[in-house]
N, C-alpha and C. Protein backbone atom coordinates (compact mmCIF):
# COMPACT_ATOMS: atom_id res chain seq x y z
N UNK A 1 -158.86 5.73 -55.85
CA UNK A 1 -157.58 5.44 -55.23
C UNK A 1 -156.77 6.72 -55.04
N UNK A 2 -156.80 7.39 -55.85
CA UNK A 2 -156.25 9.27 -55.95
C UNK A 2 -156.71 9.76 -54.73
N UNK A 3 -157.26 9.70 -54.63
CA UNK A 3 -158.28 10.40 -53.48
C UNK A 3 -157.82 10.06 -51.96
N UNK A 4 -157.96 8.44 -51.58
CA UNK A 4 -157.17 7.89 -50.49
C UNK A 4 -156.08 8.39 -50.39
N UNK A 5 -155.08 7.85 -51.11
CA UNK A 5 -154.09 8.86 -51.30
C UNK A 5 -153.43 9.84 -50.87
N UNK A 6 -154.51 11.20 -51.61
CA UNK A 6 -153.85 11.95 -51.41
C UNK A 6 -154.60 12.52 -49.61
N UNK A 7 -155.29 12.25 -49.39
CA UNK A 7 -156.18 11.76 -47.99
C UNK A 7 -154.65 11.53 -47.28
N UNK A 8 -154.29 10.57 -47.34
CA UNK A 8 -153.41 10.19 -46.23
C UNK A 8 -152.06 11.10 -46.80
N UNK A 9 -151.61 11.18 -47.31
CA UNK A 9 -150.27 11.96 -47.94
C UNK A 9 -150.57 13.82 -47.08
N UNK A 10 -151.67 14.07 -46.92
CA UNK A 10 -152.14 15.25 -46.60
C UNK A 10 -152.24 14.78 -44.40
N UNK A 11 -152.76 13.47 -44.09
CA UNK A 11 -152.92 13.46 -42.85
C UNK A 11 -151.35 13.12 -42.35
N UNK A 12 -150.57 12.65 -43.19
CA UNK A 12 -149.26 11.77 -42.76
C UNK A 12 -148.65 13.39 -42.48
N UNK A 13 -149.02 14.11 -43.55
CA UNK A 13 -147.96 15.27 -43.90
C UNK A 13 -147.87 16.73 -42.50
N UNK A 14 -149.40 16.56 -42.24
CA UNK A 14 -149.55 16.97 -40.71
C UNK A 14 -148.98 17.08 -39.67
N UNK A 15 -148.47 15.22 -39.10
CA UNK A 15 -147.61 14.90 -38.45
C UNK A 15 -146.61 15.97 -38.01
N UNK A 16 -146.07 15.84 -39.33
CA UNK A 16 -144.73 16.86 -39.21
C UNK A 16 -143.28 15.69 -38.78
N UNK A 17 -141.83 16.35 -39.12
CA UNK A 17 -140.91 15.56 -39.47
C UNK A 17 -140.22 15.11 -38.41
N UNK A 18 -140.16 15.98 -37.27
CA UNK A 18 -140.24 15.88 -35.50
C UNK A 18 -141.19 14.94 -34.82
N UNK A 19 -142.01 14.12 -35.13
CA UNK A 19 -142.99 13.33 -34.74
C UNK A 19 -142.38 11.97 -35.19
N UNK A 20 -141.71 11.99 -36.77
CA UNK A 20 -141.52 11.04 -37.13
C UNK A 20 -139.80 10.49 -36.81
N UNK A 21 -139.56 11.32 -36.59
CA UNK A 21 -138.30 11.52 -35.86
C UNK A 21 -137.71 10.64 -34.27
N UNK A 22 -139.13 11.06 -33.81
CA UNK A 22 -139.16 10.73 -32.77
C UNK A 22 -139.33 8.94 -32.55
N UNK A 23 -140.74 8.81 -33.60
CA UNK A 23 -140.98 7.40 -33.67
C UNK A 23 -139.87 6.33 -34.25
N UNK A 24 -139.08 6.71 -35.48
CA UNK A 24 -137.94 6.11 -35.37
C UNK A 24 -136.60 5.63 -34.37
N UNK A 25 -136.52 6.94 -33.90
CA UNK A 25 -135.66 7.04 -32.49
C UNK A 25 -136.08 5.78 -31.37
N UNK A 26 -137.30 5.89 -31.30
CA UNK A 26 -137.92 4.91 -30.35
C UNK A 26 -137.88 3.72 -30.99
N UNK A 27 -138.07 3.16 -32.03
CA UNK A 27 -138.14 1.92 -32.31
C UNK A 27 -136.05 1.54 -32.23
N UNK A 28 -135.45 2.36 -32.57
CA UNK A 28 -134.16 2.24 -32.63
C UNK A 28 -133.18 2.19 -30.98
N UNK A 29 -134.42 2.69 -30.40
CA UNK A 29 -133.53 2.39 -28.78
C UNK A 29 -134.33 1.41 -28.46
N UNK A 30 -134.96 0.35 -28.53
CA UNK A 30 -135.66 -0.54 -28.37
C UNK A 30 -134.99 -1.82 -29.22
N UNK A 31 -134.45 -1.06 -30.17
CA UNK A 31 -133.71 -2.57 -31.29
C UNK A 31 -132.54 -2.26 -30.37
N UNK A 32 -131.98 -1.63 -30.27
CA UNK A 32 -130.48 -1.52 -30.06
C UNK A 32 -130.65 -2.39 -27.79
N UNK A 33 -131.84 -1.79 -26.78
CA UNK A 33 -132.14 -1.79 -25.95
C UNK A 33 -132.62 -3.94 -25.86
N UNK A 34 -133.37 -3.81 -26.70
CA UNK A 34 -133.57 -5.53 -26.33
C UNK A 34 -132.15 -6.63 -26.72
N UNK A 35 -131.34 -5.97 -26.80
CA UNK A 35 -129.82 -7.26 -27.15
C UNK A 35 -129.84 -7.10 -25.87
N UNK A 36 -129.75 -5.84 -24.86
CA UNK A 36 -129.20 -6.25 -23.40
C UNK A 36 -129.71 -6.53 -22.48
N UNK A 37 -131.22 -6.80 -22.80
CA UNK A 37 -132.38 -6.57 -21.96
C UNK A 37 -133.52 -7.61 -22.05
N UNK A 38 -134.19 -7.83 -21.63
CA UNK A 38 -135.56 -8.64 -21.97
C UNK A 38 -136.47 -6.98 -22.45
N UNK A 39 -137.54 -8.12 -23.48
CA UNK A 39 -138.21 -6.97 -24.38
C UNK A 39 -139.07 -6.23 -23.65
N UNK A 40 -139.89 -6.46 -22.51
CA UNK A 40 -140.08 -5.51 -21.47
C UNK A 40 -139.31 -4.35 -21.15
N UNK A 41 -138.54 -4.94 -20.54
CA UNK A 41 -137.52 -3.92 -20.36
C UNK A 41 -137.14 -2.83 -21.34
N UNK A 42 -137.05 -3.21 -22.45
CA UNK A 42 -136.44 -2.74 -23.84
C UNK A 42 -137.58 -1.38 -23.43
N UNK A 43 -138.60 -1.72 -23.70
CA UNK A 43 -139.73 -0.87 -23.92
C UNK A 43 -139.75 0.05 -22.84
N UNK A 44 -139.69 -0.19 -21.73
CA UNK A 44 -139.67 0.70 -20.38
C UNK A 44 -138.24 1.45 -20.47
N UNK A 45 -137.43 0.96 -20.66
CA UNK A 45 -136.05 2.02 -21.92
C UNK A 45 -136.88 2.97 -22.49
N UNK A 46 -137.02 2.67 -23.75
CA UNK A 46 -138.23 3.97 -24.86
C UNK A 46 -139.09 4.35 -23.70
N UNK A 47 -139.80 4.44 -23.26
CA UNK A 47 -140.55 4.92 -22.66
C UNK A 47 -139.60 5.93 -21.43
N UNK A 48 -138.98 5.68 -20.99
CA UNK A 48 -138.09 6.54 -19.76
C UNK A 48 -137.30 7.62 -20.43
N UNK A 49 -136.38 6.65 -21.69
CA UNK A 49 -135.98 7.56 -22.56
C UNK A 49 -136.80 8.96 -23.40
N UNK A 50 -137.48 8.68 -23.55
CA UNK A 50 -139.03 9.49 -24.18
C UNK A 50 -139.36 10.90 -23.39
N UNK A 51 -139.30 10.27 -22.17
CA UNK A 51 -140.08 11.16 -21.10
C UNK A 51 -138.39 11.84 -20.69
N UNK A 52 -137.49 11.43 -20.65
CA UNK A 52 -135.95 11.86 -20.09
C UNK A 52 -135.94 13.34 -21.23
N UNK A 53 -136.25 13.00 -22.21
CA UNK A 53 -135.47 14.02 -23.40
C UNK A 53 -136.60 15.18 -23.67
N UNK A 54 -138.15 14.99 -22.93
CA UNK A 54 -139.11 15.91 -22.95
C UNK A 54 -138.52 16.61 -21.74
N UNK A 55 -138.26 15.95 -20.56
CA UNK A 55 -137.80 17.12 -19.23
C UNK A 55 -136.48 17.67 -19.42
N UNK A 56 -135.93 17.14 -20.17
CA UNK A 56 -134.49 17.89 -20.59
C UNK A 56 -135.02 19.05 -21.85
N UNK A 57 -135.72 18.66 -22.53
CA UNK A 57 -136.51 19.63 -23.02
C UNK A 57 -136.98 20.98 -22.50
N UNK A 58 -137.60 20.51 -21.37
CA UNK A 58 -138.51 21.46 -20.54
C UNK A 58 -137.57 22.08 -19.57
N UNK A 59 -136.72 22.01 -19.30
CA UNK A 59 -135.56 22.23 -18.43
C UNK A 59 -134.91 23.71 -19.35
N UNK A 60 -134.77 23.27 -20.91
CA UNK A 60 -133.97 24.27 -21.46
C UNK A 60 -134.86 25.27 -22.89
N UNK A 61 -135.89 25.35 -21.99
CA UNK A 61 -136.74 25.80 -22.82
C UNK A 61 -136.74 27.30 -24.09
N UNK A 62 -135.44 27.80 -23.76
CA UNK A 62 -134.78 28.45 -24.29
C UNK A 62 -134.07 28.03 -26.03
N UNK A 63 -133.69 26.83 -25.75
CA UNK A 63 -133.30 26.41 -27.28
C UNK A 63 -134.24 24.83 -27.65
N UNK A 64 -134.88 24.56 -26.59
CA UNK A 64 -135.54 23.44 -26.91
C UNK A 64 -137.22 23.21 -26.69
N UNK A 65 -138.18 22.88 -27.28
CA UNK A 65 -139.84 23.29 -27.19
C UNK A 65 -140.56 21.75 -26.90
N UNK A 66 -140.48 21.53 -25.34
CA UNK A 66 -141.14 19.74 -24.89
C UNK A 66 -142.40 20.06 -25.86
N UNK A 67 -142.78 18.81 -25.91
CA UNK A 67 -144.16 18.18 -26.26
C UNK A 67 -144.34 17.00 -25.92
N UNK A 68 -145.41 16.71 -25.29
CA UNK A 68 -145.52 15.45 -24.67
C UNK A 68 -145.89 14.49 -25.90
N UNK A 69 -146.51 14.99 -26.77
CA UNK A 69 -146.72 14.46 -28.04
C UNK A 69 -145.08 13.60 -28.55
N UNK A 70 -143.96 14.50 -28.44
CA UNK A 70 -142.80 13.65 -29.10
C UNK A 70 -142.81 12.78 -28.20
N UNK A 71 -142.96 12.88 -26.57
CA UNK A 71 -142.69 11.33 -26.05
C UNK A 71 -143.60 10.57 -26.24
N UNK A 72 -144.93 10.50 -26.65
CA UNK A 72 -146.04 9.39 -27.17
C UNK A 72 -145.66 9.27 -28.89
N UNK A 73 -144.66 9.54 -29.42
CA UNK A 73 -143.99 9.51 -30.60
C UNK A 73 -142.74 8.05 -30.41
N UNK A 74 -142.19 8.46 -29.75
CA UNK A 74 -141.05 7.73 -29.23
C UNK A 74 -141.53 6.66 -28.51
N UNK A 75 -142.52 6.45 -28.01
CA UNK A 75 -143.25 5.64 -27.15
C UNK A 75 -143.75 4.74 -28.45
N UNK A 76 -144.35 5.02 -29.40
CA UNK A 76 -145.18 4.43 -30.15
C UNK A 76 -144.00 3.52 -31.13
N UNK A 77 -142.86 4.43 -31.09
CA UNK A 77 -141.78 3.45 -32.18
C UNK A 77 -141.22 2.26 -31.35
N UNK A 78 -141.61 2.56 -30.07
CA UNK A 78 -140.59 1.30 -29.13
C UNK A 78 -142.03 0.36 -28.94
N UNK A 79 -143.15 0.44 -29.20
CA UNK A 79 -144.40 -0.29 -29.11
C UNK A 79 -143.99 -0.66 -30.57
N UNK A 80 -143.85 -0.49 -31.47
CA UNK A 80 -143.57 -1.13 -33.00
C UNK A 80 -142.45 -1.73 -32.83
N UNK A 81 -141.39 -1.86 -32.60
CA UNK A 81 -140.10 -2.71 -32.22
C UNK A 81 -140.28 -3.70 -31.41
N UNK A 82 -141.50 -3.46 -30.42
CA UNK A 82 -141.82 -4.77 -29.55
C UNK A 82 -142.58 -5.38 -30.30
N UNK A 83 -143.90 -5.17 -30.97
CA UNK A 83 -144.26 -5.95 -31.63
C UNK A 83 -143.68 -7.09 -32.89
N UNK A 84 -142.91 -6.10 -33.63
CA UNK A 84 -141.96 -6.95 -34.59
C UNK A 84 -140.69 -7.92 -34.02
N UNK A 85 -140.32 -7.82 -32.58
CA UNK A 85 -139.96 -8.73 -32.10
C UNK A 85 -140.53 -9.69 -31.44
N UNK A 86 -141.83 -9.83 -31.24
CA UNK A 86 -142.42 -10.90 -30.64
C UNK A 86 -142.52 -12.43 -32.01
């Protein structure tokens, strides 16, 4: 069980705190996004939103570093918010 463990504590830790950041964010504009919306919608929110804050990213590349990775981050927390609302 040590072993699993520390296995995943080592793959989670990879990630990094910007990834997880991201996936929260997304599940949180998706909770906050489906009161005004149908849950479709909600999700195509996270998802626009996701991709909005990578080209604003990429736009100011000077103080800010896109990764398409944070928007499949943000994408993935608004895919977990849809699911737990179904």
């Amino acid at each position: 069980m040590e072993k699993i463990l520390n296995f995943l504590n080592g793959k989670l830790g990879e990630i990094g705190l910007d990834k997880y950041m991201h996936f929260i964010g997304g599940t949180l504009i998706f909770a906050v996004s489906h009161f005004v919306m149908a849950p479709m919608l909600a999700l195509v929110a996270v998802l626009v939103m996701g991709i909005a804050k990578e080209l604003y990213d990429n736009a100011h590349k000077a103080i800010h570093t896109p990764d398409y990775k944070d928007a499949l981050a943000t994408t993935l927390g608004g895919v977990l918010g849809f699911i737990c609302g179904m």
